[in-house]
Each structure stands twice: as C-alpha cells, then as structure tokens.
N, C-alpha and C. Protein backbone atom coordinates (compact mmCIF):
# COMPACT_ATOMS: atom_id res chain seq x y z
N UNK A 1 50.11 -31.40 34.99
CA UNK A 1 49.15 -32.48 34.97
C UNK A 1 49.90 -33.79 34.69
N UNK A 2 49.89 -34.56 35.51
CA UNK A 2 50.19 -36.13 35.22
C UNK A 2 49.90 -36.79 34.01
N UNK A 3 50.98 -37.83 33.25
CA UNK A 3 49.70 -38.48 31.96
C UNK A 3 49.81 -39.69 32.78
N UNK A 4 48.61 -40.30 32.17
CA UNK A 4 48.56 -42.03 32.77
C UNK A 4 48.61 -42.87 31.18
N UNK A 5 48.58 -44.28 30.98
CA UNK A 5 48.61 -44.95 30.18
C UNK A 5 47.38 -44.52 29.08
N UNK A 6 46.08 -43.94 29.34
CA UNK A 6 44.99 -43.72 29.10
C UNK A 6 45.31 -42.25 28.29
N UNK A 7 45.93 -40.95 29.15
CA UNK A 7 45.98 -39.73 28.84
C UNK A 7 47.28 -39.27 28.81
N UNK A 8 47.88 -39.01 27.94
CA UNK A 8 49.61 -38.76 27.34
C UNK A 8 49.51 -37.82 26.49
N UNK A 9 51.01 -37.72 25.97
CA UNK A 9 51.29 -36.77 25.02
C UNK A 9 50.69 -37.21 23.27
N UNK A 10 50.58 -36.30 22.57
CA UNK A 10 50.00 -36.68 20.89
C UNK A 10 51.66 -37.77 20.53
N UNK A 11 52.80 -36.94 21.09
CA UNK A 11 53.78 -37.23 20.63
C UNK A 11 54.27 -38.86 20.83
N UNK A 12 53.48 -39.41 21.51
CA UNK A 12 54.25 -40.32 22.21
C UNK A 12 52.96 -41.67 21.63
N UNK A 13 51.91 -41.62 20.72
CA UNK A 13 50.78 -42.38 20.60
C UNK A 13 51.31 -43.26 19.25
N UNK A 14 52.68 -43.02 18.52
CA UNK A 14 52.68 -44.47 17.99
C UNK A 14 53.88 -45.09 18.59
N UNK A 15 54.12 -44.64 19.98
CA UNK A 15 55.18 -45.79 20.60
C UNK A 15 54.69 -47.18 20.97
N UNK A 16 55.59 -48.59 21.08
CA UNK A 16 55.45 -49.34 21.52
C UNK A 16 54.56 -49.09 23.16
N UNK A 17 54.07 -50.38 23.47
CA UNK A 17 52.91 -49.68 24.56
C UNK A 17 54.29 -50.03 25.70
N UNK A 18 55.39 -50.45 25.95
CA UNK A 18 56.42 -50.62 26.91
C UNK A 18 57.31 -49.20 27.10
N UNK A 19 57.59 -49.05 25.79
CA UNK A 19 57.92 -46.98 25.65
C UNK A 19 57.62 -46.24 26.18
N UNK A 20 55.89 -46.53 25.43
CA UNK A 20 55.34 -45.24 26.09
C UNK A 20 54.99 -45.28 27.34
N UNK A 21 54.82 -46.44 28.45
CA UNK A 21 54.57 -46.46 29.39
C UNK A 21 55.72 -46.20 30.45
N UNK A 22 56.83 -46.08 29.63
CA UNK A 22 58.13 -46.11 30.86
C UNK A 22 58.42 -44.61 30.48
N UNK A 23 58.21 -43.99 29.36
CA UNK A 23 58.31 -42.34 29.10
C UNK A 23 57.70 -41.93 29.83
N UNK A 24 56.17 -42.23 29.54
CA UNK A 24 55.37 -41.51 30.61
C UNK A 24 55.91 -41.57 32.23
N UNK A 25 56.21 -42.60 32.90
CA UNK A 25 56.62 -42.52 34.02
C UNK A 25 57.63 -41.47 34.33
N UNK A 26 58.47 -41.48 33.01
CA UNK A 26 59.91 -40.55 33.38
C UNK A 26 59.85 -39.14 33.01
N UNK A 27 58.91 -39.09 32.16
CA UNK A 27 58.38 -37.28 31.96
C UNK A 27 58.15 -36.89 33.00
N UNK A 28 56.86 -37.59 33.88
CA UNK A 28 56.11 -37.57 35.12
C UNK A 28 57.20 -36.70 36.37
N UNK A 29 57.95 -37.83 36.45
CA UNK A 29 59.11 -37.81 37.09
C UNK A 29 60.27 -36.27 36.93
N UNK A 30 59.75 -36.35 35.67
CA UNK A 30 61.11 -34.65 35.08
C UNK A 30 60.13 -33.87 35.49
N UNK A 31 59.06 -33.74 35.15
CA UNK A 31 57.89 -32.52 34.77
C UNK A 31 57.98 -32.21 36.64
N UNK A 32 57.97 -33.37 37.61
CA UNK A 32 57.73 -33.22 39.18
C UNK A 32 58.85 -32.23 40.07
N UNK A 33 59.85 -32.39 38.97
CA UNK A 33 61.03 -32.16 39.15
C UNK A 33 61.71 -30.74 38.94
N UNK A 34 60.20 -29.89 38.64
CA UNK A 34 60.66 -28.61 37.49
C UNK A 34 60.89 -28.53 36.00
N UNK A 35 61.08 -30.00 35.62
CA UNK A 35 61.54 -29.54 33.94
C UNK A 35 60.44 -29.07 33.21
N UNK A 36 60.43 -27.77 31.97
CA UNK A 36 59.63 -27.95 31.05
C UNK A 36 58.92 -28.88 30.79
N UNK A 37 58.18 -29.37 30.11
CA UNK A 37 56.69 -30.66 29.94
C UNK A 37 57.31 -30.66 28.22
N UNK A 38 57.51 -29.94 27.29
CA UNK A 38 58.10 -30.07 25.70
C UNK A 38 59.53 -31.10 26.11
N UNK A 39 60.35 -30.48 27.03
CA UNK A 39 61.52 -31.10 26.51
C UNK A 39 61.85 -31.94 27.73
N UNK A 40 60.57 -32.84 28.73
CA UNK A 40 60.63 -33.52 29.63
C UNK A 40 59.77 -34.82 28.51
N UNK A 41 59.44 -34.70 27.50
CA UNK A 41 58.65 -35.41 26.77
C UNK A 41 59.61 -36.05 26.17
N UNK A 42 60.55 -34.97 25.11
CA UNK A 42 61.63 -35.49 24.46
C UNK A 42 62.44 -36.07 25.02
N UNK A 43 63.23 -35.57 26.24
CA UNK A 43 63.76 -36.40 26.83
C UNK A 43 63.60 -38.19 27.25
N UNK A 44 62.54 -38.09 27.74
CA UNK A 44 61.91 -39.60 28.26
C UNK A 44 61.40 -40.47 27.37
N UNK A 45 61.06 -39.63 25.96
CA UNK A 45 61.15 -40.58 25.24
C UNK A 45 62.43 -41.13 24.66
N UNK A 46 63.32 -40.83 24.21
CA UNK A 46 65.10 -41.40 24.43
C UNK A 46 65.12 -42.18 25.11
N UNK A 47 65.20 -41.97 26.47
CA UNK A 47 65.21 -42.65 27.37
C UNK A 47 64.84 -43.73 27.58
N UNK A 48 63.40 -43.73 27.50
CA UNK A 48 62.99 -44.88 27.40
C UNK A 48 62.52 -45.93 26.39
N UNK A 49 63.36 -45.34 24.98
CA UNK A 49 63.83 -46.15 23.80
C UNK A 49 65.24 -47.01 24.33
N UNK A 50 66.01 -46.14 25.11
CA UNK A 50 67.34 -47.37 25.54
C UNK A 50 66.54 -48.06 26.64
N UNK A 51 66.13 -47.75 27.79
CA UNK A 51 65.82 -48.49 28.53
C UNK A 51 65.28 -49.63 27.91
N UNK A 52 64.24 -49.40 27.11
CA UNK A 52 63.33 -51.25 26.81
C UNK A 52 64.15 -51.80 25.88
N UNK A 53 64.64 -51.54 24.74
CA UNK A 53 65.15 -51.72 23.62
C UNK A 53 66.63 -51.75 23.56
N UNK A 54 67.96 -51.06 24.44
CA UNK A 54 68.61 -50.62 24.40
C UNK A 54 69.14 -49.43 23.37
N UNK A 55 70.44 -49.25 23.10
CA UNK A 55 70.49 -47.95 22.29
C UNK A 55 70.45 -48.02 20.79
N UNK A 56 70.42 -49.26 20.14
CA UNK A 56 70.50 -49.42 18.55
C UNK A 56 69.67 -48.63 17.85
N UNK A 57 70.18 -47.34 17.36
CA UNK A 57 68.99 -46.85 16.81
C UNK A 57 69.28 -47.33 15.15
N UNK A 58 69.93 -48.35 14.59
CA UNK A 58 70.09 -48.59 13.06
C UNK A 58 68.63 -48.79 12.33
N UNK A 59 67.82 -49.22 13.22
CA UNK A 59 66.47 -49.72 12.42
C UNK A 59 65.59 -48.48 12.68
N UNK A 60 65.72 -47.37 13.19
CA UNK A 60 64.78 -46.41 13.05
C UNK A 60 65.27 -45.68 11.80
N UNK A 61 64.16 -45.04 11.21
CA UNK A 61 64.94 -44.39 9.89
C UNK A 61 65.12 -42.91 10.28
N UNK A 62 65.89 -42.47 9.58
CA UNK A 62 67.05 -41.26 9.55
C UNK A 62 66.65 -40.34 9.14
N UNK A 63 66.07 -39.03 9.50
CA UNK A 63 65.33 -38.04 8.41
C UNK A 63 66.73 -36.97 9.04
N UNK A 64 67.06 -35.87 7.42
CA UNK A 64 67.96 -34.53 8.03
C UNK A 64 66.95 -33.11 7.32
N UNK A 65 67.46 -32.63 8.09
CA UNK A 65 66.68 -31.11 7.61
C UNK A 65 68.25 -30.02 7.30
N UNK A 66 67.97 -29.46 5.93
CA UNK A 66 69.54 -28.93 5.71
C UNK A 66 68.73 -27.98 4.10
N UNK A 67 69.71 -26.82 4.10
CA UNK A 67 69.26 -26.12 3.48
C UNK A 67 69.37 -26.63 1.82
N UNK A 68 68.53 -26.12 0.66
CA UNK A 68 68.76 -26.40 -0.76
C UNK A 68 68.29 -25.14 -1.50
N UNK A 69 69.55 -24.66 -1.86
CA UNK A 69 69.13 -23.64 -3.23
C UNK A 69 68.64 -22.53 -2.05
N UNK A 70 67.29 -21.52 -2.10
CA UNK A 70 66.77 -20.80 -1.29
C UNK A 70 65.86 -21.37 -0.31
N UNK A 71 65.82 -22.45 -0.02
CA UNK A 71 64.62 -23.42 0.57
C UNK A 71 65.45 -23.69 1.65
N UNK A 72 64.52 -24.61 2.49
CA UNK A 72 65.02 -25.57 3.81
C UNK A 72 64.29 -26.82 3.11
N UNK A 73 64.99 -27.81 3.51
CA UNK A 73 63.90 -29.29 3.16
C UNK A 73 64.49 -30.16 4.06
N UNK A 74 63.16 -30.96 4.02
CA UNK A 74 63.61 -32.43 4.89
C UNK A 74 63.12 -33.28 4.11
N UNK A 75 63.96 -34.46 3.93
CA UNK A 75 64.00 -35.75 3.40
C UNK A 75 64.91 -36.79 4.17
N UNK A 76 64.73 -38.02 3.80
CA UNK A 76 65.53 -38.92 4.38
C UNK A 76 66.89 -39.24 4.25
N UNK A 77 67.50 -39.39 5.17
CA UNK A 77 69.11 -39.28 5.35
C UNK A 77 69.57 -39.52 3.75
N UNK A 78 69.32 -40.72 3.15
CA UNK A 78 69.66 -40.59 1.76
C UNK A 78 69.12 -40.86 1.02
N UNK A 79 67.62 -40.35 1.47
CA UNK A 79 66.99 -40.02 -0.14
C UNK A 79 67.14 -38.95 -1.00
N UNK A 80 66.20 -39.25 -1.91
CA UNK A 80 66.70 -38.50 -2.96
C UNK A 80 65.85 -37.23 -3.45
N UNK A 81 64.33 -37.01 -2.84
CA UNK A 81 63.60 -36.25 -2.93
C UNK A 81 62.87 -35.70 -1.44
N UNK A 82 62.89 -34.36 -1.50
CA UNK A 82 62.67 -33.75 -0.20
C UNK A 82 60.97 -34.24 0.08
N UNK A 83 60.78 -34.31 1.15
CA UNK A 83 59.70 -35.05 1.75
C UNK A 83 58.15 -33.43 2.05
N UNK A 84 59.09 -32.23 2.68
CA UNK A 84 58.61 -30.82 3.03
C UNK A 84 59.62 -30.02 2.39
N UNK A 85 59.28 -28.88 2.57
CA UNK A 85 59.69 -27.67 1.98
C UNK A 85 59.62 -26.66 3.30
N UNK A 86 60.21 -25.81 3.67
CA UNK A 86 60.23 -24.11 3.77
C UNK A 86 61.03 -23.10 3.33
N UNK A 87 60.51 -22.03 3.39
CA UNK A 87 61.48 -21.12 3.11
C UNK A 87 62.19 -20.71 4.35
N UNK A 88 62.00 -21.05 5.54
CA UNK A 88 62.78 -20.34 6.77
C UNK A 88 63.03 -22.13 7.28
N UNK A 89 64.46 -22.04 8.23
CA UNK A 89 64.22 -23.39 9.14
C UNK A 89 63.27 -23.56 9.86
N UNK A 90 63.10 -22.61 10.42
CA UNK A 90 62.23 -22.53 11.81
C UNK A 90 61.05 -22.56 11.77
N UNK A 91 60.37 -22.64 10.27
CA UNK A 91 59.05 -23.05 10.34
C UNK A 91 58.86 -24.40 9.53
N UNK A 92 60.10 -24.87 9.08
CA UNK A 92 60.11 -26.47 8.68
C UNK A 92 60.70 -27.53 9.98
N UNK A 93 61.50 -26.56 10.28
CA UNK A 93 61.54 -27.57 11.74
C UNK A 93 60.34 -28.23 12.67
N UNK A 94 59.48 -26.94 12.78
CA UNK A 94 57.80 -27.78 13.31
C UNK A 94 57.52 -28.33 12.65
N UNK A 95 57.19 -28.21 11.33
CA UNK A 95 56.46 -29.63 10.99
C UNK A 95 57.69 -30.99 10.63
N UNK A 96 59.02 -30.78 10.66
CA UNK A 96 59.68 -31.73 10.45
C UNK A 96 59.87 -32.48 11.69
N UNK A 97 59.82 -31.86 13.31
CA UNK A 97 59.97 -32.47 14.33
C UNK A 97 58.33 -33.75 14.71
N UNK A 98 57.37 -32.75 14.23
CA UNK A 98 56.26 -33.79 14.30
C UNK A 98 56.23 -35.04 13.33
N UNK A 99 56.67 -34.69 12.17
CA UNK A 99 56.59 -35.37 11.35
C UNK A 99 57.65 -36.98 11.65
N UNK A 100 58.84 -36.46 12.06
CA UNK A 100 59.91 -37.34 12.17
C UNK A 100 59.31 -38.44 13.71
N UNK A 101 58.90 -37.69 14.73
CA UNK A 101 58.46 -38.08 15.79
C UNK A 101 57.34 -39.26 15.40
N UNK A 102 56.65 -38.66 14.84
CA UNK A 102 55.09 -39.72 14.11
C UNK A 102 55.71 -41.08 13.49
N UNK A 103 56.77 -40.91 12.72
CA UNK A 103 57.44 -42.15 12.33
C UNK A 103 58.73 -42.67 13.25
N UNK A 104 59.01 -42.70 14.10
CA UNK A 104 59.26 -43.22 14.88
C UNK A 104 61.01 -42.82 14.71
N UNK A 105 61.24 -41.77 14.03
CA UNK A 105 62.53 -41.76 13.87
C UNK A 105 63.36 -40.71 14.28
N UNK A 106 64.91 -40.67 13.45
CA UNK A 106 66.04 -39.97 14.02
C UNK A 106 65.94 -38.68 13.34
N UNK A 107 66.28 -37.25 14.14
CA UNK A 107 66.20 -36.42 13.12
C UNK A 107 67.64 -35.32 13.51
N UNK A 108 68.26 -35.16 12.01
CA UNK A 108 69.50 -34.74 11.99
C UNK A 108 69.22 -33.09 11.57
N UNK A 109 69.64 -31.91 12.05
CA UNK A 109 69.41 -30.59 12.07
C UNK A 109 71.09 -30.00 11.36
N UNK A 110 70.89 -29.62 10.29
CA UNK A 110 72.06 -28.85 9.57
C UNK A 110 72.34 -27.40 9.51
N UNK A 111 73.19 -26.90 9.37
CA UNK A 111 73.29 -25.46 9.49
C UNK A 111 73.14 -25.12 8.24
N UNK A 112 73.31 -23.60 7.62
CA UNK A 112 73.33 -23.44 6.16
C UNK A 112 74.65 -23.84 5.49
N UNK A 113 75.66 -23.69 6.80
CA UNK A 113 77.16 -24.25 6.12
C UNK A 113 77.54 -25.53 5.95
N UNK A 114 76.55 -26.71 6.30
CA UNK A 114 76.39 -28.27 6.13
C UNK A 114 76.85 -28.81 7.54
N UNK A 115 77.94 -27.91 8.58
CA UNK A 115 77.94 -28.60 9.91
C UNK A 115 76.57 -28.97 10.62
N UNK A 116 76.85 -29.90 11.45
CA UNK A 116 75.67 -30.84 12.12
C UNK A 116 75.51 -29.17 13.36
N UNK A 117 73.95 -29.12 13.69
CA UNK A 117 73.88 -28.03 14.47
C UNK A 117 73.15 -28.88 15.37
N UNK A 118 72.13 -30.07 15.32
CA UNK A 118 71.60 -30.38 16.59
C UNK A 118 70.93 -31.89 15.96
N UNK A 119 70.24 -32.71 16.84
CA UNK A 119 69.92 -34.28 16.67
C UNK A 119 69.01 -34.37 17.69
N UNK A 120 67.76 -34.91 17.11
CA UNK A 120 66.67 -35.13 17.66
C UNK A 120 66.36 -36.59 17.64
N UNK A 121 65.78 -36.74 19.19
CA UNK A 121 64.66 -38.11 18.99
C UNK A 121 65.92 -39.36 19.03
N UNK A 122 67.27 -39.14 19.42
CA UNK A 122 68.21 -40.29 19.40
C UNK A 122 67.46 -41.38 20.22
C-alpha cells in the first residue's frame, strides 16, 4: 500500500513535514522495488534526514542500549540513569527502537562484551 502525506507510517509522525514527505516518497519507491516496508521505512527515513538537512547528526540526541549487571538498559549516550529496563535485548530493543525513533534520535546497539554490534536511525 502506498503512504501519501495524509496516510504514513506511526514511525515517521514526529518528522519535520519536508522529511517526512521525501521518506515517504523514497519508502514508496523501495517498497515498489521489492524491499521489505520495516526496513524500507528505516531506510528512507536516513535518507531523507541527509537529503533536507544534510548529514549532521550532532543535534539529534544519542540513546545506547548495552548490557548492566543481569539487565539490558537504555539510556542516553551519557547519561547517567537508564531510561528502560529488560531482562533479554531483544525485548528492550522494541521498545528502545520506538522509543528512540519518537524522539527523533540516534540509537547505538552494544554487545554483552561492550563492542558496537549495530546503529540505528543515523
């Protein structure tokens, strides 16, 4: 299904209205193309954060998800108190990917051994 300016993704409703209107075009465009519709979303939205804006992402804020003690948590790149909690990644990652997405920001994915494993939403 097509989105238009009117009917889009949840993910994409606190973008600038220039964002979301050039994402939507380029999801459109991936989704026509064969790609998945999840990661034709993510994609185009990137995308079309450099396109209008170019690539500075310094003013979006920084959230990481990385393990503590027996937990997973996400908090902000350097804050100081975890924002969520899980006990598995993989069920703090959903709500940390919506969560990070809703605020308009970067999200950094850690392994249990502290290497970087993946980066969302650049």
């Amino acid at each position: 299904m097509p989105w238009t300016k009117t009917d889009y993704p949840d993910s994409m409703k606190n973008l600038d209205a220039s964002v979301r209107n050039k994402a939507i075009e380029m999801a459109n465009a991936m989704v026509d193309d064969g790609m998945e519709e999840g990661r034709a979303i993510s994609i185009a939205t990137a995308k079309a954060r450099d396109y209008v804006s170019g690539s500075d992402n310094s003013s979006r804020p920084h959230y990481v998800v990385k393990a503590h003690e027996d937990d997973w948590i996400l908090m902000k790149q350097d804050g100081e108190r975890a924002i969520k909690t899980a006990t598995t990644k993989e069920s703090l990652l959903q709500e940390a990917k919506t969560y990070v997405n809703d605020k308009d920001g970067i999200l950094k994915v850690y392994k249990q051994d502290g290497s970087v494993e993946d980066t969302y939403y650049e």
